[in-house]
C-alpha atoms as a PDB file:
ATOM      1  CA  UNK A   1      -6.545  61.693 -74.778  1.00  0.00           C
ATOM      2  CA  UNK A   2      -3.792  59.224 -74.476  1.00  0.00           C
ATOM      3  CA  UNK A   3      -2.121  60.575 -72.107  1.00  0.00           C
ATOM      4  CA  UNK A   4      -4.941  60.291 -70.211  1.00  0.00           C
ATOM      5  CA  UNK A   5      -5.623  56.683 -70.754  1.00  0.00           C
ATOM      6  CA  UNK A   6      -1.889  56.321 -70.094  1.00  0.00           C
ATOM      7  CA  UNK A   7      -2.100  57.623 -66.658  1.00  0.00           C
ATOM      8  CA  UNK A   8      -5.107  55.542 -65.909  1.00  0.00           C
ATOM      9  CA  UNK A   9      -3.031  52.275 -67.154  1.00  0.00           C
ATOM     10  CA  UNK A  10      -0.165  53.483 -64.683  1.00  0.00           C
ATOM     11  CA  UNK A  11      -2.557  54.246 -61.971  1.00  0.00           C
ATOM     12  CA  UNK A  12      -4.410  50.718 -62.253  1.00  0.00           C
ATOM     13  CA  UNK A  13      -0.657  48.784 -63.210  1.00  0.00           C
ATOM     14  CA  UNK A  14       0.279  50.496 -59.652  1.00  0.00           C
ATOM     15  CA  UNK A  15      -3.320  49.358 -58.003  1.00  0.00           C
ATOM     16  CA  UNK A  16      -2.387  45.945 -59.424  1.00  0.00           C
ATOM     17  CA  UNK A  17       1.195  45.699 -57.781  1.00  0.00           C
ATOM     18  CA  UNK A  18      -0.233  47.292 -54.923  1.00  0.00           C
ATOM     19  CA  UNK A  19      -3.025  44.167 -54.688  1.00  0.00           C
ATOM     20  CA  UNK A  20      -0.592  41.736 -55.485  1.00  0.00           C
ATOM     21  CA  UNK A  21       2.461  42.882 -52.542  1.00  0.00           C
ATOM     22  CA  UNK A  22      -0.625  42.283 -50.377  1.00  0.00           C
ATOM     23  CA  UNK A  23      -1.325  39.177 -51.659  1.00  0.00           C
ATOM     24  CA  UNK A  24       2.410  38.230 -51.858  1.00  0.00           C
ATOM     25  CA  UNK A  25       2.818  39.305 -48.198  1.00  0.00           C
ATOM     26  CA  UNK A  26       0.060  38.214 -46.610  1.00  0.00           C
ATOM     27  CA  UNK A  27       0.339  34.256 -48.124  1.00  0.00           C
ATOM     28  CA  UNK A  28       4.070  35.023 -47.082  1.00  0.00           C
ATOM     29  CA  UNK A  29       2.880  35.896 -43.628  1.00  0.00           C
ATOM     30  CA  UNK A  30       0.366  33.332 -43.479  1.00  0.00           C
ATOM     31  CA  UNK A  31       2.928  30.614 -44.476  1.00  0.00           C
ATOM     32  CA  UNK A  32       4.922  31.603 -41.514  1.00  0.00           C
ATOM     33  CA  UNK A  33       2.082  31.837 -39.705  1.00  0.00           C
ATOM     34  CA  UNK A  34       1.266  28.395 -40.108  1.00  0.00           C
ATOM     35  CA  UNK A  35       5.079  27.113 -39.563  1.00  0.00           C
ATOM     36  CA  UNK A  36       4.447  28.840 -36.597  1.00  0.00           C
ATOM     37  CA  UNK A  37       2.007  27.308 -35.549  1.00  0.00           C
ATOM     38  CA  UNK A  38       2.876  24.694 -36.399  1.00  0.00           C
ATOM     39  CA  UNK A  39       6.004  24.470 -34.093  1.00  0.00           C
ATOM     40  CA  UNK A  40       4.001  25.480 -31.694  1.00  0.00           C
ATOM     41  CA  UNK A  41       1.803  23.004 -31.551  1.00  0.00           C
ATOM     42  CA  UNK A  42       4.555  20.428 -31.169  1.00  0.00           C
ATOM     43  CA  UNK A  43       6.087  21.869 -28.622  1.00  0.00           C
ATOM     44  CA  UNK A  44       2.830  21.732 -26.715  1.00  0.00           C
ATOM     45  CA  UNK A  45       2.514  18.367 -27.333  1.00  0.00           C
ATOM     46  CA  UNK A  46       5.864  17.122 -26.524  1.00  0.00           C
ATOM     47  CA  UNK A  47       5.272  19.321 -22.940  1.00  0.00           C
ATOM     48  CA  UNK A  48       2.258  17.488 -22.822  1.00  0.00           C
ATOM     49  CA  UNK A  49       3.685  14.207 -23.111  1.00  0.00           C
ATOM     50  CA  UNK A  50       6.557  15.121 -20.811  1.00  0.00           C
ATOM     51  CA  UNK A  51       4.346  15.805 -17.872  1.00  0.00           C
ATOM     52  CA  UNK A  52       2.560  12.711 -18.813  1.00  0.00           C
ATOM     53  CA  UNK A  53       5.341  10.808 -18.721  1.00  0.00           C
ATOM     54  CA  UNK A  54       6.608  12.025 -15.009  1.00  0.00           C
ATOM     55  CA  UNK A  55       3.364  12.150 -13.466  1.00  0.00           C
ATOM     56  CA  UNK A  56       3.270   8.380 -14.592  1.00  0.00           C
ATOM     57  CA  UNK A  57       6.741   8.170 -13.067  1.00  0.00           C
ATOM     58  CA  UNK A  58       5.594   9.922  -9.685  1.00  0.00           C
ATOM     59  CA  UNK A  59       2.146   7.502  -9.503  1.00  0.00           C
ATOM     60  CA  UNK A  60       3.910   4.059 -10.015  1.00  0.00           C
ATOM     61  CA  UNK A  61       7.040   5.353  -7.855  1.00  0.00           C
ATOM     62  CA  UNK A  62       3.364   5.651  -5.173  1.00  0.00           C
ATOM     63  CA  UNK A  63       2.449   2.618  -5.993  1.00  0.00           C
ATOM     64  CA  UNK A  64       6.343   0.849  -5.161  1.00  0.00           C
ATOM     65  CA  UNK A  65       6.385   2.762  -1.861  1.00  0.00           C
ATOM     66  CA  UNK A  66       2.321   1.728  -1.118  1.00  0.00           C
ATOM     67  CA  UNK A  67       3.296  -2.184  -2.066  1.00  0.00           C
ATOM     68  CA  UNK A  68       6.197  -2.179   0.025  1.00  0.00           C
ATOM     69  CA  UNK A  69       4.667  -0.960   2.871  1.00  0.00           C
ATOM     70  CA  UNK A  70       1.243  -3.351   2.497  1.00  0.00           C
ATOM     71  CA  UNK A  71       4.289  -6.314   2.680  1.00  0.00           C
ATOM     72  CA  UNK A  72       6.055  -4.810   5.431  1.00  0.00           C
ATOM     73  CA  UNK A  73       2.953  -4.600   7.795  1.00  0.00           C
ATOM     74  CA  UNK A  74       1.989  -7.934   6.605  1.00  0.00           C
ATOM     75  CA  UNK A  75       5.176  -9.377   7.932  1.00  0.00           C
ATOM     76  CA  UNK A  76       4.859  -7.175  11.473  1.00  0.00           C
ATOM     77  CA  UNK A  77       1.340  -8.639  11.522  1.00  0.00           C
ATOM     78  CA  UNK A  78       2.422 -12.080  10.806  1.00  0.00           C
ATOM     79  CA  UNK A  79       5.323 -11.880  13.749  1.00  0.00           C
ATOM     80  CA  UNK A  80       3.146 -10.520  16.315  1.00  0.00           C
ATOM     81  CA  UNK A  81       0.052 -12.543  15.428  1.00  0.00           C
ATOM     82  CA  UNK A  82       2.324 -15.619  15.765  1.00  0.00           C
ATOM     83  CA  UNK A  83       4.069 -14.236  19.201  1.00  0.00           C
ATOM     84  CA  UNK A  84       0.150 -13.642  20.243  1.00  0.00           C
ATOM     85  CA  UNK A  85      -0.800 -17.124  19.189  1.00  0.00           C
ATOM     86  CA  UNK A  86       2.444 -18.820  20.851  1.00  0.00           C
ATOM     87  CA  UNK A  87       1.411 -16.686  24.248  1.00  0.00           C
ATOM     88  CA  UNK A  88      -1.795 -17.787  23.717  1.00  0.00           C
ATOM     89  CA  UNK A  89      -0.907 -21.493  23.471  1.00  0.00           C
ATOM     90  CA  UNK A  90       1.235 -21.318  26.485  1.00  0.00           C
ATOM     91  CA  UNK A  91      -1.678 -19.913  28.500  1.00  0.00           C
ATOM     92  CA  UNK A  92      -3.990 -22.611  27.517  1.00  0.00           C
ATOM     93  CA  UNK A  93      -1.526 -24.825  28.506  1.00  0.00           C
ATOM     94  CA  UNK A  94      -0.968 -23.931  31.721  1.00  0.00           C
ATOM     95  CA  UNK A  95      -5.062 -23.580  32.053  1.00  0.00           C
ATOM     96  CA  UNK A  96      -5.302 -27.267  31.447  1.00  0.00           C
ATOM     97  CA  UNK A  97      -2.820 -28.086  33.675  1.00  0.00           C
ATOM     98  CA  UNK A  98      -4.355 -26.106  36.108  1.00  0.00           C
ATOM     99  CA  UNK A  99      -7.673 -28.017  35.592  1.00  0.00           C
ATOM    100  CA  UNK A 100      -6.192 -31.509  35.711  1.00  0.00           C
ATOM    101  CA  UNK A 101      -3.824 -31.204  39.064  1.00  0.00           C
ATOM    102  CA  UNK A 102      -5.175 -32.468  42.220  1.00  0.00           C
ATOM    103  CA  UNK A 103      -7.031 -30.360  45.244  1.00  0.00           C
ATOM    104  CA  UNK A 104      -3.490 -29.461  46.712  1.00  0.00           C
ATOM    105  CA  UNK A 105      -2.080 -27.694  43.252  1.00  0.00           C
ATOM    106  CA  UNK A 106      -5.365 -26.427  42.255  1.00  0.00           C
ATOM    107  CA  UNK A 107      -5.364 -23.627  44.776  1.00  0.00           C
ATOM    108  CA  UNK A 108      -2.992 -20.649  43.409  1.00  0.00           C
ATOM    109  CA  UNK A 109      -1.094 -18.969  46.711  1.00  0.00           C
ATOM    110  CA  UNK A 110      -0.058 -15.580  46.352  1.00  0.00           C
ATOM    111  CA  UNK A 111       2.598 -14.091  48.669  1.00  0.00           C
ATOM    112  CA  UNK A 112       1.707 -10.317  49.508  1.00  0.00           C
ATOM    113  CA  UNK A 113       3.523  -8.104  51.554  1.00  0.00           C
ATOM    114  CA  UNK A 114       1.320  -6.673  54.645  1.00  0.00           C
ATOM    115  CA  UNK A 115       1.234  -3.629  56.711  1.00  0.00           C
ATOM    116  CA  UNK A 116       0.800  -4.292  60.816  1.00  0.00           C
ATOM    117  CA  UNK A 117      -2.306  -2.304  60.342  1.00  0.00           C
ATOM    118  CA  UNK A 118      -4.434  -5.437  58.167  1.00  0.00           C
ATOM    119  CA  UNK A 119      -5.892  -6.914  60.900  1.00  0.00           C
ATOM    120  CA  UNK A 120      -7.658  -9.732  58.641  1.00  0.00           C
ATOM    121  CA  UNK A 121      -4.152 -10.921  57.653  1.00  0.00           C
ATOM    122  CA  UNK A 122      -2.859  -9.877  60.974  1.00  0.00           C
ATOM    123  CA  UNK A 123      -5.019 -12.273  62.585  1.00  0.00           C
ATOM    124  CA  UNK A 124      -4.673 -15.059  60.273  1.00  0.00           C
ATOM    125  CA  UNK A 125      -0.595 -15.054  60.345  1.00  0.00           C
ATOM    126  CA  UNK A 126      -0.210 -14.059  64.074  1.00  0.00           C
ATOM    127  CA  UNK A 127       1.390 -10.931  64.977  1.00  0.00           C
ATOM    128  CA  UNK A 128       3.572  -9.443  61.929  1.00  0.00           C
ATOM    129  CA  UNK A 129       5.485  -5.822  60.900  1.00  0.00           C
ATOM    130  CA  UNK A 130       5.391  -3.603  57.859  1.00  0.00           C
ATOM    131  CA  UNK A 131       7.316  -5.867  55.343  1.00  0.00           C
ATOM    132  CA  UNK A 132       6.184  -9.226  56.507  1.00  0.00           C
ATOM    133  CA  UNK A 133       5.594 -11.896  53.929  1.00  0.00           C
ATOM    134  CA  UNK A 134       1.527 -13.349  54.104  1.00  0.00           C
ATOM    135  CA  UNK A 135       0.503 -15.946  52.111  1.00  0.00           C
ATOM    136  CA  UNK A 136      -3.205 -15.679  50.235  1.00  0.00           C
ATOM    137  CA  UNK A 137      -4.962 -18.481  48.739  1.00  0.00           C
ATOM    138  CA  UNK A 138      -7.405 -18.227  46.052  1.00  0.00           C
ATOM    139  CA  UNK A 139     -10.798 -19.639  46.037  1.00  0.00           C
ATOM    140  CA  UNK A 140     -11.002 -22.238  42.460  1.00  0.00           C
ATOM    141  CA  UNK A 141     -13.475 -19.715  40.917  1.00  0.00           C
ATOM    142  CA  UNK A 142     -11.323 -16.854  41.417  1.00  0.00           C
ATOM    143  CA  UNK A 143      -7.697 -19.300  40.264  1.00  0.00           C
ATOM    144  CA  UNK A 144     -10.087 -20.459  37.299  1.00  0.00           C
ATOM    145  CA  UNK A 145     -10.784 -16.371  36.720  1.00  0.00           C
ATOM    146  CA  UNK A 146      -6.708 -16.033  36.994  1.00  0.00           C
ATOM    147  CA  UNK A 147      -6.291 -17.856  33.708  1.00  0.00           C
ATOM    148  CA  UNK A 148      -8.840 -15.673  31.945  1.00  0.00           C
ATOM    149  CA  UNK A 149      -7.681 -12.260  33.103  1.00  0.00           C
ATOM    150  CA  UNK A 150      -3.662 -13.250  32.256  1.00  0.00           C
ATOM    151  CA  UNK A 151      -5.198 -14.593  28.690  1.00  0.00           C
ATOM    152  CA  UNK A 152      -6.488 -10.864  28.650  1.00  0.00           C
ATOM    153  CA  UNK A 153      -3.187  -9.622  30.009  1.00  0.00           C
ATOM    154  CA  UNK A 154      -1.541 -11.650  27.027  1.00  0.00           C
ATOM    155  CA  UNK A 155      -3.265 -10.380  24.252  1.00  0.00           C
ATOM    156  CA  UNK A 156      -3.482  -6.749  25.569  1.00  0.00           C
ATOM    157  CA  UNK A 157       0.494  -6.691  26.064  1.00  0.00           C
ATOM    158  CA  UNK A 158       0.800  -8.141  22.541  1.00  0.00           C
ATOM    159  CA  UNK A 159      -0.996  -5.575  21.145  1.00  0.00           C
ATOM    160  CA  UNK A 160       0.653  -3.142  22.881  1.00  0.00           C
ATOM    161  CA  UNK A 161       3.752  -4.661  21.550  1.00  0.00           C
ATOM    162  CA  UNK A 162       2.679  -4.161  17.953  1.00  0.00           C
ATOM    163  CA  UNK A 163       1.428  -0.742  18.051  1.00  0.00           C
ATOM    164  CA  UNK A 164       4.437   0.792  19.880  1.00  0.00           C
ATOM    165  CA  UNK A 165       6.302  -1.145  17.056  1.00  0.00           C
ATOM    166  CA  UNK A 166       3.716   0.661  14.207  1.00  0.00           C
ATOM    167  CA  UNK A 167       4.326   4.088  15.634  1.00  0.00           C
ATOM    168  CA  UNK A 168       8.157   3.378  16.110  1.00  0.00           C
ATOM    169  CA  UNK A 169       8.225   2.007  12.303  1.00  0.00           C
ATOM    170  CA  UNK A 170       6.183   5.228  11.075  1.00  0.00           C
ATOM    171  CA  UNK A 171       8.314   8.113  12.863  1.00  0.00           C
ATOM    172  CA  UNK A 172      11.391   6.312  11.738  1.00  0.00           C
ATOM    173  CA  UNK A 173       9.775   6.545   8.057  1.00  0.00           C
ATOM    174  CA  UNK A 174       8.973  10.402   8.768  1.00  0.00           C
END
């Protein structure tokens, strides 16, 4: 009868090192696990922070580029606004001067070439050939209209000016 308590003592000593390897391994395993883990989870958040950091880089490199070129078509604006303003001035000028001269200056004359075939101008300025030189005068409304459409004429050519110099600015940047 001993014997057979003795075997039952070795098979529950071997149940109990059996139970306890487990144990042993898996708090081993789970230790490692954890370091795991662990490492893991640092090296996720150090990636995490890296991209962080250069899309931070990227957006306030944007932002330089964006300032730079707000102040650079600031100062384009500034030039041509000031050659507009200057043309503008010179126009004006020459308006009041216009208005102020005497009958005799008042009326703008226009030289035009002619063709033989005009027979209003032809008739005015005798007989003349393809070539010949004709001289026009304008009425005061239309020399008073003059000033208005080369104000026009000034402003459109300044804008013109500034957007060629836009697109020739933004292809050089491409």
């Amino acid at each position: 009868m001993l014997s057979k308590y003795r075997l039952w003592l070795q098979i529950g000593g071997l149940v109990a090192l059996v139970l306890l390897g487990f144990w042993v391994g898996w708090s081993w395993q789970g230790a490692n696990g954890e370091a795991a883990l662990a490492r893991s989870s640092a090296a996720h958040a150090n990636t995490l922070g890296e991209i962080a950091r250069a899309g931070q880089r990227q957006l306030q490199k944007q932002q330089e580029l964006l300032v730079a070129e707000r102040e650079r078509l600031q100062a384009l604006d500034q030039e041509h606004y000031g050659e507009l303003e200057d043309a503008k001035a010179d126009n004006e000028r020459l308006r009041r001067m216009y208005a102020g001269a005497d009958a005799e200056r008042r009326e703008l004359r226009i030289q035009v070439r002619v063709a033989r075939a005009d027979a209003v101008v032809s008739e005015t300025t005798g007989g003349s050939s393809v070539g010949d030189v004709a001289a026009l005068e304008l009425s005061p409304e239309a020399g008073r209209a003059f000033w208005s459409i080369r104000a026009g004429m000034i402003e459109d050519q300044a804008k013109l000016r500034y957007f060629q110099q836009l697109e020739r600015d933004r292809q050089g940047a491409d």
